[in-house]
N, C-alpha and C. Protein backbone atom coordinates (compact mmCIF):
# COMPACT_ATOMS: atom_id res chain seq x y z
N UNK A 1 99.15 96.85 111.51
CA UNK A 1 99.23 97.06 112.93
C UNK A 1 99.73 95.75 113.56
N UNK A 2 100.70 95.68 114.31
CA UNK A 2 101.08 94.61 115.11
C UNK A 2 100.32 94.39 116.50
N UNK A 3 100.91 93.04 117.31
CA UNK A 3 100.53 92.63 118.11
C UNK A 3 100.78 93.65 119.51
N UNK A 4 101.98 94.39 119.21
CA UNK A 4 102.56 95.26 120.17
C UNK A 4 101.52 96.58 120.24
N UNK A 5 101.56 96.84 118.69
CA UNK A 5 100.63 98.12 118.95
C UNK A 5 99.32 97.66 119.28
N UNK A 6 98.59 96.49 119.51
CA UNK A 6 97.70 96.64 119.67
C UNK A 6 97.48 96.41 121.42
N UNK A 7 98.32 96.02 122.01
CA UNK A 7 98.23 95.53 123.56
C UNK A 7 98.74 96.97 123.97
N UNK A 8 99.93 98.00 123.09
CA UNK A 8 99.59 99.62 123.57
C UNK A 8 98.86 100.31 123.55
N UNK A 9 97.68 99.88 122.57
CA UNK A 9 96.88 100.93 122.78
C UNK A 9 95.43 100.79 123.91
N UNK A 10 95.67 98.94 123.80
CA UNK A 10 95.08 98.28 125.56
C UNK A 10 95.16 99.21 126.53
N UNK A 11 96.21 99.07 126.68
CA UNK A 11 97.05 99.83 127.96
C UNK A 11 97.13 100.93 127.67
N UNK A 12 96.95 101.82 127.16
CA UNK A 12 96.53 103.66 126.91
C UNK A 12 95.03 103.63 126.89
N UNK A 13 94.02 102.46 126.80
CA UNK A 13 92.70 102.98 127.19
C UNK A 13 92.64 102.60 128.84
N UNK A 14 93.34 101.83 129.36
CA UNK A 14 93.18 101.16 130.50
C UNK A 14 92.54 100.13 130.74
N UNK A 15 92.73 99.17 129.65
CA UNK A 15 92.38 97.99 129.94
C UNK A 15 92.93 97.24 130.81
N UNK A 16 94.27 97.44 131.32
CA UNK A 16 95.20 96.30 131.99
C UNK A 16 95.22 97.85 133.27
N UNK A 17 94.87 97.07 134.31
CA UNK A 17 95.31 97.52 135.87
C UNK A 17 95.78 96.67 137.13
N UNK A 18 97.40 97.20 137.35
CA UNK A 18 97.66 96.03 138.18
C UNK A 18 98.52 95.04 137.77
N UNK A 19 98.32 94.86 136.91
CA UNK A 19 99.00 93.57 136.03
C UNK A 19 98.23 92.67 135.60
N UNK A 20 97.10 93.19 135.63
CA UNK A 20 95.57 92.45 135.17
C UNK A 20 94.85 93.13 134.31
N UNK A 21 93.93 92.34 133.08
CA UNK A 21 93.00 93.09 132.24
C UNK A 21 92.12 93.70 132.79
N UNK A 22 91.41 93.81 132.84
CA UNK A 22 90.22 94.74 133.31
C UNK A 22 89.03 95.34 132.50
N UNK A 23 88.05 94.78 131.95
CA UNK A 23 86.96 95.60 130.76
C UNK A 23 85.68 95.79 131.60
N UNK A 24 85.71 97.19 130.98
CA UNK A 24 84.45 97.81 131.33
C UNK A 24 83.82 98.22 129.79
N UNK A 25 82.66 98.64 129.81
CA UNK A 25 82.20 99.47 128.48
C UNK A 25 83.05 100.77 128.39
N UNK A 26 83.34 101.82 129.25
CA UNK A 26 84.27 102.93 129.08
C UNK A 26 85.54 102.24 128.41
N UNK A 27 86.32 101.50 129.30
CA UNK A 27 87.49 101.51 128.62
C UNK A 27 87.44 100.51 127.15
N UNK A 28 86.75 99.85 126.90
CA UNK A 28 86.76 98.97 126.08
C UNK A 28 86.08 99.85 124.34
N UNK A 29 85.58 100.94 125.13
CA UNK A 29 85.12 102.03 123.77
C UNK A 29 86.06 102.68 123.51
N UNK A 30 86.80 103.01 124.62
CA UNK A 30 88.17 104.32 124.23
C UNK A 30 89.20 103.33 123.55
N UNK A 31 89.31 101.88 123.94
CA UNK A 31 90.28 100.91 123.12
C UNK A 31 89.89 101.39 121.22
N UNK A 32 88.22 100.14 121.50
CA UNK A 32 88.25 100.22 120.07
C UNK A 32 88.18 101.70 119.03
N UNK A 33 88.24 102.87 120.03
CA UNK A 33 88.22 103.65 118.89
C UNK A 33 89.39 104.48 118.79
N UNK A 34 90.40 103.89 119.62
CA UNK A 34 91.91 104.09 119.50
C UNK A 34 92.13 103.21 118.34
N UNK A 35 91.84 101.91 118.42
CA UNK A 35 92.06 100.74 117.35
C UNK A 35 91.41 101.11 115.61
N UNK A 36 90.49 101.66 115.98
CA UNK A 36 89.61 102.11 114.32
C UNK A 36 90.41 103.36 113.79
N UNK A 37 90.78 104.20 114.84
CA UNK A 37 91.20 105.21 114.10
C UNK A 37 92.71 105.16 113.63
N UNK A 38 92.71 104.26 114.44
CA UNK A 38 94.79 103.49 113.90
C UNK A 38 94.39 103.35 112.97
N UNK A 39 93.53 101.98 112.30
CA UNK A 39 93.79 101.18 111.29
C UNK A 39 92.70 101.87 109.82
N UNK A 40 92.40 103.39 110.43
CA UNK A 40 91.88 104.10 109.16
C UNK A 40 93.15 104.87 109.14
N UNK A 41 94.43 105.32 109.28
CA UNK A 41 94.58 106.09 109.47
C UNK A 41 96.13 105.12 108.60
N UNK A 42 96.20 103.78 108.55
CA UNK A 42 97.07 103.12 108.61
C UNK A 42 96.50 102.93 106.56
N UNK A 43 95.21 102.70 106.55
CA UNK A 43 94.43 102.61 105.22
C UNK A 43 94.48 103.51 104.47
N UNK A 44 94.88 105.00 105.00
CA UNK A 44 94.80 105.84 104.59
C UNK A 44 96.57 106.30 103.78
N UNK A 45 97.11 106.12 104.40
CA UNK A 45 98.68 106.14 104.14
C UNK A 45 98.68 105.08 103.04
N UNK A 46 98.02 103.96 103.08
CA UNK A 46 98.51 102.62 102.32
C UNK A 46 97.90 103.36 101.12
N UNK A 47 96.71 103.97 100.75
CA UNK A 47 96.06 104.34 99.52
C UNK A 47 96.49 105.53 98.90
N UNK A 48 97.68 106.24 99.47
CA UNK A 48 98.05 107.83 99.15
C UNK A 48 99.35 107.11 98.49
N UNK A 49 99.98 106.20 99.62
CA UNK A 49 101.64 105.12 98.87
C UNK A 49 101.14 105.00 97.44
N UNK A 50 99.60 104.02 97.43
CA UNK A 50 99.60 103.33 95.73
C UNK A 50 99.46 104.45 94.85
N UNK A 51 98.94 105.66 95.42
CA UNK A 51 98.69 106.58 94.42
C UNK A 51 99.88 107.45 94.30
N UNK A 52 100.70 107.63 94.78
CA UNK A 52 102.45 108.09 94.29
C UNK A 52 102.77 107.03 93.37
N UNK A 53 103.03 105.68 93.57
CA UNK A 53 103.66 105.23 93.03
C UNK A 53 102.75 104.73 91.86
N UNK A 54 101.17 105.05 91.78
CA UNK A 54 100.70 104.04 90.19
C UNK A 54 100.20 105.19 89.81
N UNK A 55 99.68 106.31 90.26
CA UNK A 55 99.36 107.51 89.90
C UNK A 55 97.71 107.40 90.22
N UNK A 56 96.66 108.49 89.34
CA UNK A 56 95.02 108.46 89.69
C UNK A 56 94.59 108.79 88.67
N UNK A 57 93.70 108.68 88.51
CA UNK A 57 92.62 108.86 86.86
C UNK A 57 92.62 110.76 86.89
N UNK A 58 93.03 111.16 86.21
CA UNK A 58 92.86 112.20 85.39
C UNK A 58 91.49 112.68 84.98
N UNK A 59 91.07 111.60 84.29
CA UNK A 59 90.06 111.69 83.26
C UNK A 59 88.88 112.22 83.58
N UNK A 60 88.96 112.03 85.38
CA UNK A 60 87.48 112.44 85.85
C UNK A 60 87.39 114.03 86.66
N UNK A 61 88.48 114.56 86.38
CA UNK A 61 88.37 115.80 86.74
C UNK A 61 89.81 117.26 85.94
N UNK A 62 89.93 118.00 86.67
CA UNK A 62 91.37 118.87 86.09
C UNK A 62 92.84 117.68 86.25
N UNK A 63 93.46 118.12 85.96
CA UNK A 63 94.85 117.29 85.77
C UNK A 63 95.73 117.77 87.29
N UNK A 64 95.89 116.69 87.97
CA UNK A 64 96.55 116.63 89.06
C UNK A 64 97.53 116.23 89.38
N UNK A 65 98.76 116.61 90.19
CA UNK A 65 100.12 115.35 90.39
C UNK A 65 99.93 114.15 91.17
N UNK A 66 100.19 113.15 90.88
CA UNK A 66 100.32 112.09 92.11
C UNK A 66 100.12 112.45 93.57
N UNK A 67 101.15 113.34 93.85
CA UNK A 67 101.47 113.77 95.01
C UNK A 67 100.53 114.81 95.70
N UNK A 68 99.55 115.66 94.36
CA UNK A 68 98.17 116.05 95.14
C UNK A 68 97.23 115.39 95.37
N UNK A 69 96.89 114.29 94.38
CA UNK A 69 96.32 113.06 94.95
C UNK A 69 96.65 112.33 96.30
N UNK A 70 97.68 111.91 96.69
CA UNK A 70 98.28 111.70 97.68
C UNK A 70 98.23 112.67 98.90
N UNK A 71 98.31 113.83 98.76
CA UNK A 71 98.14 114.78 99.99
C UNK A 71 96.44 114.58 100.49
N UNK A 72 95.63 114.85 99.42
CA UNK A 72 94.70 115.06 99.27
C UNK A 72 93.92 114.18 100.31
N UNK A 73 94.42 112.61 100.08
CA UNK A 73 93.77 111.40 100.54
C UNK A 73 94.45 111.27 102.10
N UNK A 74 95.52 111.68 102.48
CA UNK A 74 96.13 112.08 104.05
C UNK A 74 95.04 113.19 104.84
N UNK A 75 95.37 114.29 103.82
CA UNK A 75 94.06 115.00 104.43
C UNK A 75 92.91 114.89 104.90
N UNK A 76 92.52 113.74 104.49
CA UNK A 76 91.41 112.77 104.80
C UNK A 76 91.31 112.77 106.45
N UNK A 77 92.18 112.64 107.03
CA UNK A 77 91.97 112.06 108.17
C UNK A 77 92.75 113.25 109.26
N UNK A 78 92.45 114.61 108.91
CA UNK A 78 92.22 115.75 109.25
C UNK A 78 91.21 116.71 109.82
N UNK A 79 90.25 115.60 108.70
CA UNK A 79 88.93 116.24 108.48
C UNK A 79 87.78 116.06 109.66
């Protein structure tokens, strides 16, 4: 997550009014849980990438493709 996305998603909870910050407990909850669900959501993509490209243990269940592993772990954040 960059510096940009994170001062947009400031400004989509309403932290900045005016041309000024502004924190309250409302807006400062709708921030951070704009911000948590970015950066699960950002964790979540990064761990479905390693599992296309290095694959997942087999061993501990039926035999799966990469890529249902990978769906599987997106789906995650569906749920």
């Amino acid at each position: 997550m960059t510096q940009a996305d994170i001062i947009r998603m400031a400004r989509e909870a309403g932290l900045e009014r005016n041309g000024y910050w502004e924190f309250d407990m409302n807006r400062l909850e709708r921030f951070f849980h704009a911000a948590y669900a970015a950066g699960a959501a950002a964790e979540r993509e990064a761990c479905a990438r390693a599992v296309q490209l290095h694959g997942g243990d087999d061993r501990i269940g039926p035999p799966v493709t990469n890529e249902r592993h990978a769906a599987a772990i997106r789906a995650r954040g569906q749920a």
